[in-house]
N, C-alpha and C. Protein backbone atom coordinates (compact mmCIF):
# COMPACT_ATOMS: atom_id res chain seq x y z
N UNK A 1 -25.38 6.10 0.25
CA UNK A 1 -25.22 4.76 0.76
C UNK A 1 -26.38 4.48 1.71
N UNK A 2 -26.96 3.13 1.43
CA UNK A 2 -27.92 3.18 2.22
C UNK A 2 -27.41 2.75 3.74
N UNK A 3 -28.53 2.54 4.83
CA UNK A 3 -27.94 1.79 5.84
C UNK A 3 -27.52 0.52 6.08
N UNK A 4 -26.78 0.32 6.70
CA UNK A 4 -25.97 -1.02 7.05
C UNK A 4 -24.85 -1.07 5.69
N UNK A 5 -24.86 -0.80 4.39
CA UNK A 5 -23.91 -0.93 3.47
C UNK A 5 -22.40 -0.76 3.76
N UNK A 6 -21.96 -0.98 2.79
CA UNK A 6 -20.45 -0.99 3.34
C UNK A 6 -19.80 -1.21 1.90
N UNK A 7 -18.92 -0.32 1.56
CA UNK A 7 -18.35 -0.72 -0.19
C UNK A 7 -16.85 -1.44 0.06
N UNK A 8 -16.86 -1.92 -1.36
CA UNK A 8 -15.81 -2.75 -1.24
C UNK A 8 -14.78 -2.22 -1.50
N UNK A 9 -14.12 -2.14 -0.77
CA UNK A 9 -12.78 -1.62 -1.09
C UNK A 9 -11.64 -2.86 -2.84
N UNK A 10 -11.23 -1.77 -3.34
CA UNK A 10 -10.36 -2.62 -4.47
C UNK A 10 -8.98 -1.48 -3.97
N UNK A 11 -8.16 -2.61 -3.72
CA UNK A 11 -7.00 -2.09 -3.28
C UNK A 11 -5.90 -2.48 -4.36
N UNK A 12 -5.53 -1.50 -4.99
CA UNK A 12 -4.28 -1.52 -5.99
C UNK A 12 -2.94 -2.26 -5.39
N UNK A 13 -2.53 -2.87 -6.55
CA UNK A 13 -1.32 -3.70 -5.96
C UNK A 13 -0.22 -3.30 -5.59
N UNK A 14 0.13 -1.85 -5.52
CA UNK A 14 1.24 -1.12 -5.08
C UNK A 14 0.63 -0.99 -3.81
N UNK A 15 -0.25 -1.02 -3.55
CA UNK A 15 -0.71 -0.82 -2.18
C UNK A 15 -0.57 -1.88 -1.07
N UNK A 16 -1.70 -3.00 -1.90
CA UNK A 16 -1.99 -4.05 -1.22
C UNK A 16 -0.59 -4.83 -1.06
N UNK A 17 0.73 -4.64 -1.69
CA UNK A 17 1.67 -5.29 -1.27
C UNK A 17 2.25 -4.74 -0.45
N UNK A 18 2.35 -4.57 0.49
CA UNK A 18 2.90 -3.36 1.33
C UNK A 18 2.09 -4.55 2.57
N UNK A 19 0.86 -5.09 2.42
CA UNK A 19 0.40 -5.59 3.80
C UNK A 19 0.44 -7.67 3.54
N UNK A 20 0.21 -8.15 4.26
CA UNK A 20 0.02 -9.58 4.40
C UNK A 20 -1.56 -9.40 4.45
N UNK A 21 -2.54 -9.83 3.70
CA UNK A 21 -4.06 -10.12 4.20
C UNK A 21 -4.13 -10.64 5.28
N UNK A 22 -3.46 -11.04 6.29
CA UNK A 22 -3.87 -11.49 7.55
C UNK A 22 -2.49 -10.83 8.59
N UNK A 23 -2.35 -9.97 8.55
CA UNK A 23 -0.99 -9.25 9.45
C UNK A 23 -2.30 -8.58 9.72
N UNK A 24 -1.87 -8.57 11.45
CA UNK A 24 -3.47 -7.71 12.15
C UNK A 24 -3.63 -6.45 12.31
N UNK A 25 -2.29 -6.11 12.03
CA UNK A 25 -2.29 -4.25 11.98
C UNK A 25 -2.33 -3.59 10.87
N UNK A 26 -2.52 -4.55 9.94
CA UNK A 26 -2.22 -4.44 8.35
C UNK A 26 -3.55 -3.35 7.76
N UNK A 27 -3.33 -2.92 6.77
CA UNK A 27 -4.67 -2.17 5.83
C UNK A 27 -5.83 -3.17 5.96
N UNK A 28 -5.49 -4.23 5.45
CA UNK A 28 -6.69 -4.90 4.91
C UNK A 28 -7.44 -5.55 6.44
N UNK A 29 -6.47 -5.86 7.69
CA UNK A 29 -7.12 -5.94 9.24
C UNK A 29 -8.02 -4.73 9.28
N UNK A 30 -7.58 -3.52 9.64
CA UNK A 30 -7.99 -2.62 9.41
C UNK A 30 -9.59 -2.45 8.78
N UNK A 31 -9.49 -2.39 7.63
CA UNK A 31 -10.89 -2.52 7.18
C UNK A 31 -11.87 -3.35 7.13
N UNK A 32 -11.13 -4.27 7.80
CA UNK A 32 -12.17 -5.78 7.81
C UNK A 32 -12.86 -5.05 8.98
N UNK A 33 -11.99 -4.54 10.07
CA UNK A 33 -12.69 -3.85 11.31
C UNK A 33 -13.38 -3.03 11.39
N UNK A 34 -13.54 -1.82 10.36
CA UNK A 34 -14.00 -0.74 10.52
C UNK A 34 -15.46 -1.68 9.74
N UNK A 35 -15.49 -2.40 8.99
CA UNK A 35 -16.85 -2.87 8.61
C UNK A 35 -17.57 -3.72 9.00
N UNK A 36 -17.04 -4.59 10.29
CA UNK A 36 -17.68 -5.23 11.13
C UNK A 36 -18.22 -4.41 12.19
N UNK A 37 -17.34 -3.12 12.82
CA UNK A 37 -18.23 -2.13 13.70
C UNK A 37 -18.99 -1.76 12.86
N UNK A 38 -19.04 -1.30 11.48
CA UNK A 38 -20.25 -0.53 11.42
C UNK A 38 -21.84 -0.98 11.65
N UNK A 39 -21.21 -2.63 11.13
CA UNK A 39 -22.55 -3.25 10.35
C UNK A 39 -22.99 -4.06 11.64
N UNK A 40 -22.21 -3.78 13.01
CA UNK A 40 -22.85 -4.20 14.21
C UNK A 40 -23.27 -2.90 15.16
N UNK A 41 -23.49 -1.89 14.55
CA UNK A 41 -23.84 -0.22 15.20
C UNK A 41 -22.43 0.07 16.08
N UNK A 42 -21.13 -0.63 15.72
CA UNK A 42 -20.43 -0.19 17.09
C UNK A 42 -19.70 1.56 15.97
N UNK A 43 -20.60 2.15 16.21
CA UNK A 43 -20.14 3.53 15.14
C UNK A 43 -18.89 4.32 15.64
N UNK A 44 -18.20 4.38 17.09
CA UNK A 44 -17.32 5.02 17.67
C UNK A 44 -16.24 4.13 17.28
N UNK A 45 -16.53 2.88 17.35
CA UNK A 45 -15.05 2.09 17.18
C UNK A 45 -15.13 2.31 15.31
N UNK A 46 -15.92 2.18 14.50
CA UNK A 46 -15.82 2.28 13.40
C UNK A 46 -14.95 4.00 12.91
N UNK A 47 -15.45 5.15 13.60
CA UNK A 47 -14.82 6.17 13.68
C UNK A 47 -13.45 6.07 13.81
N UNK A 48 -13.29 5.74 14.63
CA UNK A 48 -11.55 5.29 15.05
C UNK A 48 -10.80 4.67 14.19
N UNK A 49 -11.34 3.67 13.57
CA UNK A 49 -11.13 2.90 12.73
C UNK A 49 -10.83 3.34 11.49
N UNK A 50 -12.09 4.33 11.01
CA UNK A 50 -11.99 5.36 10.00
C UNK A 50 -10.31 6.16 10.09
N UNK A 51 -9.94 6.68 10.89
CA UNK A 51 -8.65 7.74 11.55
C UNK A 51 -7.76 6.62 11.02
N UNK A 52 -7.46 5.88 11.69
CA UNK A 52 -6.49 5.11 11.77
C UNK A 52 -6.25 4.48 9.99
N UNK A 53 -6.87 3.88 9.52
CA UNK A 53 -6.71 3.91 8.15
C UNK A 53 -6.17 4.75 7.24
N UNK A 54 -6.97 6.20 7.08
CA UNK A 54 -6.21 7.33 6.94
C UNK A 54 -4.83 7.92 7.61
N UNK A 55 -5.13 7.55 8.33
CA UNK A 55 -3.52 7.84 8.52
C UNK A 55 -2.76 6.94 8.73
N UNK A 56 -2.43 6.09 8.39
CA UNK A 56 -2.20 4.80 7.49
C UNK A 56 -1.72 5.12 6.61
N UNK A 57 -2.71 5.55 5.65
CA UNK A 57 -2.67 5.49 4.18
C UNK A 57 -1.92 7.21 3.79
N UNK A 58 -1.88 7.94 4.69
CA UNK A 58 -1.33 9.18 4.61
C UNK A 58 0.20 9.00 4.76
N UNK A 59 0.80 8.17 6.00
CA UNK A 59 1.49 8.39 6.60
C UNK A 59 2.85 7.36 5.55
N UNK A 60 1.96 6.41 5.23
CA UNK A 60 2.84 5.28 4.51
C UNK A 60 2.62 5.32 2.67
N UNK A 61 1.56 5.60 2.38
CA UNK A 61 1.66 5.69 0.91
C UNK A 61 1.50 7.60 0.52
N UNK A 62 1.22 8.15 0.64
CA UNK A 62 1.17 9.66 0.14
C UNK A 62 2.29 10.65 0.82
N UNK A 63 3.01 10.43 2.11
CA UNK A 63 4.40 11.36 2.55
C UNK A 63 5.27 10.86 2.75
N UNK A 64 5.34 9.83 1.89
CA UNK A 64 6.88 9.00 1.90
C UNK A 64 8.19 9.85 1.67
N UNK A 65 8.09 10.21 1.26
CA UNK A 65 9.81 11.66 0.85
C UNK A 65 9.48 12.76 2.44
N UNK A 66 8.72 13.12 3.13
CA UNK A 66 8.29 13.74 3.76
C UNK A 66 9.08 12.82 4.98
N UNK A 67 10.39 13.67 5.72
CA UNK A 67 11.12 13.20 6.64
C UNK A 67 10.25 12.72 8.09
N UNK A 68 10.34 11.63 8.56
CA UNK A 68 9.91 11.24 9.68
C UNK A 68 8.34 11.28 9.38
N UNK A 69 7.83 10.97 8.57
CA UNK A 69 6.22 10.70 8.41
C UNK A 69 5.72 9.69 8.86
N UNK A 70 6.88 8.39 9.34
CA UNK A 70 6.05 7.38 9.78
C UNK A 70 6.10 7.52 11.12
N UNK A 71 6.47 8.66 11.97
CA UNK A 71 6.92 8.82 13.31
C UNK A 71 5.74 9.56 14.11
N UNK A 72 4.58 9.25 14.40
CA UNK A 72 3.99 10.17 14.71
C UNK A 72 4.02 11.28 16.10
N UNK A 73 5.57 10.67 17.02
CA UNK A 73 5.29 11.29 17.51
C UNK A 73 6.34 12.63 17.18
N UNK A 74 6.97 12.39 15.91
CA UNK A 74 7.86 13.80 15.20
C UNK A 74 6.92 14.40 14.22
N UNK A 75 5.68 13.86 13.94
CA UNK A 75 5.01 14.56 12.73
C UNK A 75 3.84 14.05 13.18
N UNK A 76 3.08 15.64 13.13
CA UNK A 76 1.78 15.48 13.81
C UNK A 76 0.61 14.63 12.33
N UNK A 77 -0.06 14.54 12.04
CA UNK A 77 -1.58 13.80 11.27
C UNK A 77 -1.63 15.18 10.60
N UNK A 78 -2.19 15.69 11.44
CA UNK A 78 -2.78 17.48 10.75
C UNK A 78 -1.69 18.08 9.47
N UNK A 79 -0.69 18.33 10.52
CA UNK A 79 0.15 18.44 9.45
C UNK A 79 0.94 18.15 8.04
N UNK A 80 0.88 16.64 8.31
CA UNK A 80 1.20 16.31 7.33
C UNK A 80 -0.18 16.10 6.12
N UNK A 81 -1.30 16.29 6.58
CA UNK A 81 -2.36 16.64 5.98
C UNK A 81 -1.88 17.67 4.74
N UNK A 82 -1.72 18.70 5.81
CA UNK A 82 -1.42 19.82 5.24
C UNK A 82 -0.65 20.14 4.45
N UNK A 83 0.43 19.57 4.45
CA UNK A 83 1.21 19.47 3.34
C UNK A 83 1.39 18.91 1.84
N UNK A 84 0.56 18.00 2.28
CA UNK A 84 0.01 16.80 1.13
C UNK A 84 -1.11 17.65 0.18
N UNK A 85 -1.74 18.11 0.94
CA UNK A 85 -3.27 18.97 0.07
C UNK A 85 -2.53 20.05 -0.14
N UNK A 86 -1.49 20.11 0.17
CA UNK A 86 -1.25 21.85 -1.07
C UNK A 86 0.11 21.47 -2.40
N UNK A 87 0.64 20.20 -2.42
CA UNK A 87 0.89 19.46 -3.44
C UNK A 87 0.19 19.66 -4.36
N UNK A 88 0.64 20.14 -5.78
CA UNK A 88 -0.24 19.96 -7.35
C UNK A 88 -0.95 18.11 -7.63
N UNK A 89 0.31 17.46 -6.76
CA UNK A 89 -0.35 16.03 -7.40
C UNK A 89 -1.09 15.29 -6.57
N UNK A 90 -1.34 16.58 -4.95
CA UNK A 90 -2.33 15.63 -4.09
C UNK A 90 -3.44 16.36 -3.63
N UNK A 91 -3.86 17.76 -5.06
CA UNK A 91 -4.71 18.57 -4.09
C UNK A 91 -6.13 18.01 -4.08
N UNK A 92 -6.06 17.03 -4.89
CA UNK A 92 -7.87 16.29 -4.45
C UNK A 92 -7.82 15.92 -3.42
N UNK A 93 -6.65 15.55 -2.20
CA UNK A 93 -7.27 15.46 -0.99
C UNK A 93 -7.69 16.55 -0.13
N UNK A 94 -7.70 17.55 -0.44
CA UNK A 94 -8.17 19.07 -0.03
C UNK A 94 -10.03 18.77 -0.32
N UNK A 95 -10.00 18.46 -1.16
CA UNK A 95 -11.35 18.06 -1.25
C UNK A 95 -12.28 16.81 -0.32
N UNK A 96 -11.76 16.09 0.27
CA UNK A 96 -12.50 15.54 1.44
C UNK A 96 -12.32 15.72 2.32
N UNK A 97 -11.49 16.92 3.13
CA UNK A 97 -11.56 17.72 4.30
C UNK A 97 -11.29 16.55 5.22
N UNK A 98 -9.59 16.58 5.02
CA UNK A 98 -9.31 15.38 5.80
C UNK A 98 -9.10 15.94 7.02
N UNK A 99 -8.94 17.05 7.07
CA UNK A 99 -8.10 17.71 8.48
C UNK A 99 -9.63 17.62 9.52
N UNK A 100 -10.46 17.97 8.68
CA UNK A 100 -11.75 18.45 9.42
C UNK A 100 -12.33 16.95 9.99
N UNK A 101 -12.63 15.81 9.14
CA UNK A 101 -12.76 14.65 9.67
C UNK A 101 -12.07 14.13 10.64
N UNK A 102 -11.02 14.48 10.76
CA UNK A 102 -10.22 13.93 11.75
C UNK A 102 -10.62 14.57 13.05
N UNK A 103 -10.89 15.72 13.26
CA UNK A 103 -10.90 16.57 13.70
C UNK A 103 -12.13 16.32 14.47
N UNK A 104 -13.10 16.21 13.49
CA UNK A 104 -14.49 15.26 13.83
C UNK A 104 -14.89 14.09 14.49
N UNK A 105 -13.68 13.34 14.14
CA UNK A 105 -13.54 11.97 14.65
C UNK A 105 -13.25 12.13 16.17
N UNK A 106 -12.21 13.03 16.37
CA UNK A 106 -11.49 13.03 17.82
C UNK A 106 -12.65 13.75 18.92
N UNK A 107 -13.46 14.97 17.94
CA UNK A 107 -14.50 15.63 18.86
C UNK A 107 -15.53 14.15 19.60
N UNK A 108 -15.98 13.51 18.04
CA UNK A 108 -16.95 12.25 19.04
C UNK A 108 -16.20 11.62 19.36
N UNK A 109 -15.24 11.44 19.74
CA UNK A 109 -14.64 10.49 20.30
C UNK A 109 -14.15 10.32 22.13
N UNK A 110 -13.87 11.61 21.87
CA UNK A 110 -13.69 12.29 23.27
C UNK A 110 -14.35 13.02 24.15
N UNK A 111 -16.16 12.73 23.29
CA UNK A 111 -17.40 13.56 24.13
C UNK A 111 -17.44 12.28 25.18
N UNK A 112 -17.96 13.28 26.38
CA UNK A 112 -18.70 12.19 27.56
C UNK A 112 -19.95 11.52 26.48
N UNK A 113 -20.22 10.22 27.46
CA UNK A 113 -21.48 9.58 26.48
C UNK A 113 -22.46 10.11 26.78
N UNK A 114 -22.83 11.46 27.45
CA UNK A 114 -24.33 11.87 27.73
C UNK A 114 -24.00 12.76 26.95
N UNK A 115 -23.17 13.62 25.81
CA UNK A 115 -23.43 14.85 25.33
C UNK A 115 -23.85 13.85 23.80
N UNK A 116 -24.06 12.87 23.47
CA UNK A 116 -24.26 12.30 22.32
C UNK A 116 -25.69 12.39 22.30
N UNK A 117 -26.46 13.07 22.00
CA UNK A 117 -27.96 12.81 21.85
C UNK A 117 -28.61 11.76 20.90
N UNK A 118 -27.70 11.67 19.99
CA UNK A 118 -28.04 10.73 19.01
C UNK A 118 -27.07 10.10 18.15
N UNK A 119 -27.24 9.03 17.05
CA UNK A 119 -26.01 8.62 16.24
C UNK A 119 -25.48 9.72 15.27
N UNK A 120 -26.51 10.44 14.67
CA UNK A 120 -26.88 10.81 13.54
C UNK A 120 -25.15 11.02 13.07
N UNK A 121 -24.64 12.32 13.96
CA UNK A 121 -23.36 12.88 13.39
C UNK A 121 -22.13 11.39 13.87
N UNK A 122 -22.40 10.71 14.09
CA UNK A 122 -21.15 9.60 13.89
C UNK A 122 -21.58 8.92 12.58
N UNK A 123 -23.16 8.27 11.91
CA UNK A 123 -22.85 7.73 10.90
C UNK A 123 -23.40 8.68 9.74
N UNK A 124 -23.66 9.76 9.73
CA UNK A 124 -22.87 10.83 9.00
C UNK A 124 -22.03 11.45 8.39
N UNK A 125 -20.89 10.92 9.42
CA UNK A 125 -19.66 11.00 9.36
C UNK A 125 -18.65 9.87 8.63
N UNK A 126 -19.50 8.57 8.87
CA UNK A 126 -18.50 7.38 8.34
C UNK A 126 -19.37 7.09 6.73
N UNK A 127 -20.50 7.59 6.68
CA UNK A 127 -21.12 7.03 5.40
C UNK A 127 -20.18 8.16 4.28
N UNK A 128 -19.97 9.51 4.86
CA UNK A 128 -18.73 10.22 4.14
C UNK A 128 -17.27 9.56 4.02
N UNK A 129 -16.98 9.33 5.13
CA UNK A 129 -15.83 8.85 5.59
C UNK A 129 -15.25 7.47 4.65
N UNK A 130 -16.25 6.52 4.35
CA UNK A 130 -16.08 5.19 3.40
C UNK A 130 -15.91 5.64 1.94
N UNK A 131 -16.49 6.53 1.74
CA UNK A 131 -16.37 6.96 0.28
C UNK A 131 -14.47 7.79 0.09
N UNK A 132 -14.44 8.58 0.61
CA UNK A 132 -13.12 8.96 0.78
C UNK A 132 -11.58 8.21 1.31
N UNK A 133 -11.95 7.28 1.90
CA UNK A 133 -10.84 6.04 2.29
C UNK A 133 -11.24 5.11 0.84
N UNK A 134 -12.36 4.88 0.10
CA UNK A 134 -12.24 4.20 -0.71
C UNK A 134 -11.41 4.85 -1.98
N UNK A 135 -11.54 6.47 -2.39
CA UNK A 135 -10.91 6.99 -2.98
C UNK A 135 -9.12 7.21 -3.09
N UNK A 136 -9.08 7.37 -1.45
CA UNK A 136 -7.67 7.46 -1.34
C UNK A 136 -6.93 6.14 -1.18
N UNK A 137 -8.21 5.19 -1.30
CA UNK A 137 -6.73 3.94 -1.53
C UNK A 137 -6.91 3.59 -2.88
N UNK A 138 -7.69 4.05 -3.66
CA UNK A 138 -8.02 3.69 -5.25
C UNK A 138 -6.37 5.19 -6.06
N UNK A 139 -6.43 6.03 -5.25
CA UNK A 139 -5.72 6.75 -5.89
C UNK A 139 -4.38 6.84 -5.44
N UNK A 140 -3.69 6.38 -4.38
CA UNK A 140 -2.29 6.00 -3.53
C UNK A 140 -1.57 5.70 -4.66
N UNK A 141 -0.39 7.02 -4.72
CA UNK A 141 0.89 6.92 -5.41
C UNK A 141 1.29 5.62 -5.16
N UNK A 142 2.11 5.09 -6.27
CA UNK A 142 2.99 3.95 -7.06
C UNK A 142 4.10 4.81 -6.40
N UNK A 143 5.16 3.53 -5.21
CA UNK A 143 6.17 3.94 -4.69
C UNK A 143 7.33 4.81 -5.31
N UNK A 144 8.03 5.86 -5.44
CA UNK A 144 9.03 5.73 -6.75
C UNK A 144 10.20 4.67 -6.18
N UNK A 145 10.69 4.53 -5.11
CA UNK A 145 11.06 3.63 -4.90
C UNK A 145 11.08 2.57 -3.35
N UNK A 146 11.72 1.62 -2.90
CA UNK A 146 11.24 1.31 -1.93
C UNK A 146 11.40 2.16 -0.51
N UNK A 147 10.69 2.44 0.31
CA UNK A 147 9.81 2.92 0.94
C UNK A 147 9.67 2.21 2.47
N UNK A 148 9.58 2.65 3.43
CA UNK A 148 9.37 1.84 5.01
C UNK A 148 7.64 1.58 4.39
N UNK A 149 7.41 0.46 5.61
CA UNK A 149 5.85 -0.20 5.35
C UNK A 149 5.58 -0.42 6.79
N UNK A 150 4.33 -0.11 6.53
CA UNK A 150 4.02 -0.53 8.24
C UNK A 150 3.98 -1.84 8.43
């Protein structure tokens, strides 16, 4: 991806019904945000932004049978990571090292602003980061049935 880009998200309709296009806490708020920080250098709020989506999209479409998943403060992010990537029908998320991004996210997030020498590892991080939120909302299980929504 080059710089300043930003892909378009195509959000499946099992998905996209779940939000109002203009409910502000919604998916599609959400990403309107994370692509206005990027494409204005605000790369920390875009990071955040990044997190929050994903676990979003973890918490409400991929561990729905998974007791108290929308509770975060009964079920940690990590964990339910973890559980999800050792699933037969969710181990491609093992493959974008969600635990580790996150993980990533919270390290820049929570550095003082003098240990940042440079952008490099924040948009590093989100030019990975867009490709994998675009995947996991292209691939978000079809409810089996209805389901809490954020």
């Amino acid at each position: 991806m080059k710089a300043k880009e930003f892909p378009d998200f195509i959000v499946p309709q099992h998905v996209s019904d779940h939000y109002g296009v203009e409910a502000p806490h919604g998916l599609f708020a959400c990403l309107s945000q994370v692509r206005l920080a990027y494409l204005i250098g605000a790369d920390l709020a875009a990071i955040a932004l990044c997190r929050s989506v994903t676990e979003l999209l973890i918490r409400y479409h991929y561990a729905g049978d998974i007791a108290h998943a929308t509770n975060s403060r009964k079920t940690g992010l990590r964990w339910l990571i973890e559980q999800l990537q050792d699933r037969d029908d969710f181990k491609f998320l093992k493959n974008f090292s969600l635990v580790a991004k996150v993980d990533a996210a919270n390290d820049i997030l929570h550095q003082a602003a003098t240990d940042i020498e440079h952008r490099d590892p924040a948009w590093g991080l989100l030019a990975h980061w867009f490709k994998v939120l675009e995947e996991m909302i292209d691939r978000a299980p079809a409810p089996a049935s209805a389901s809490a929504t954020p």
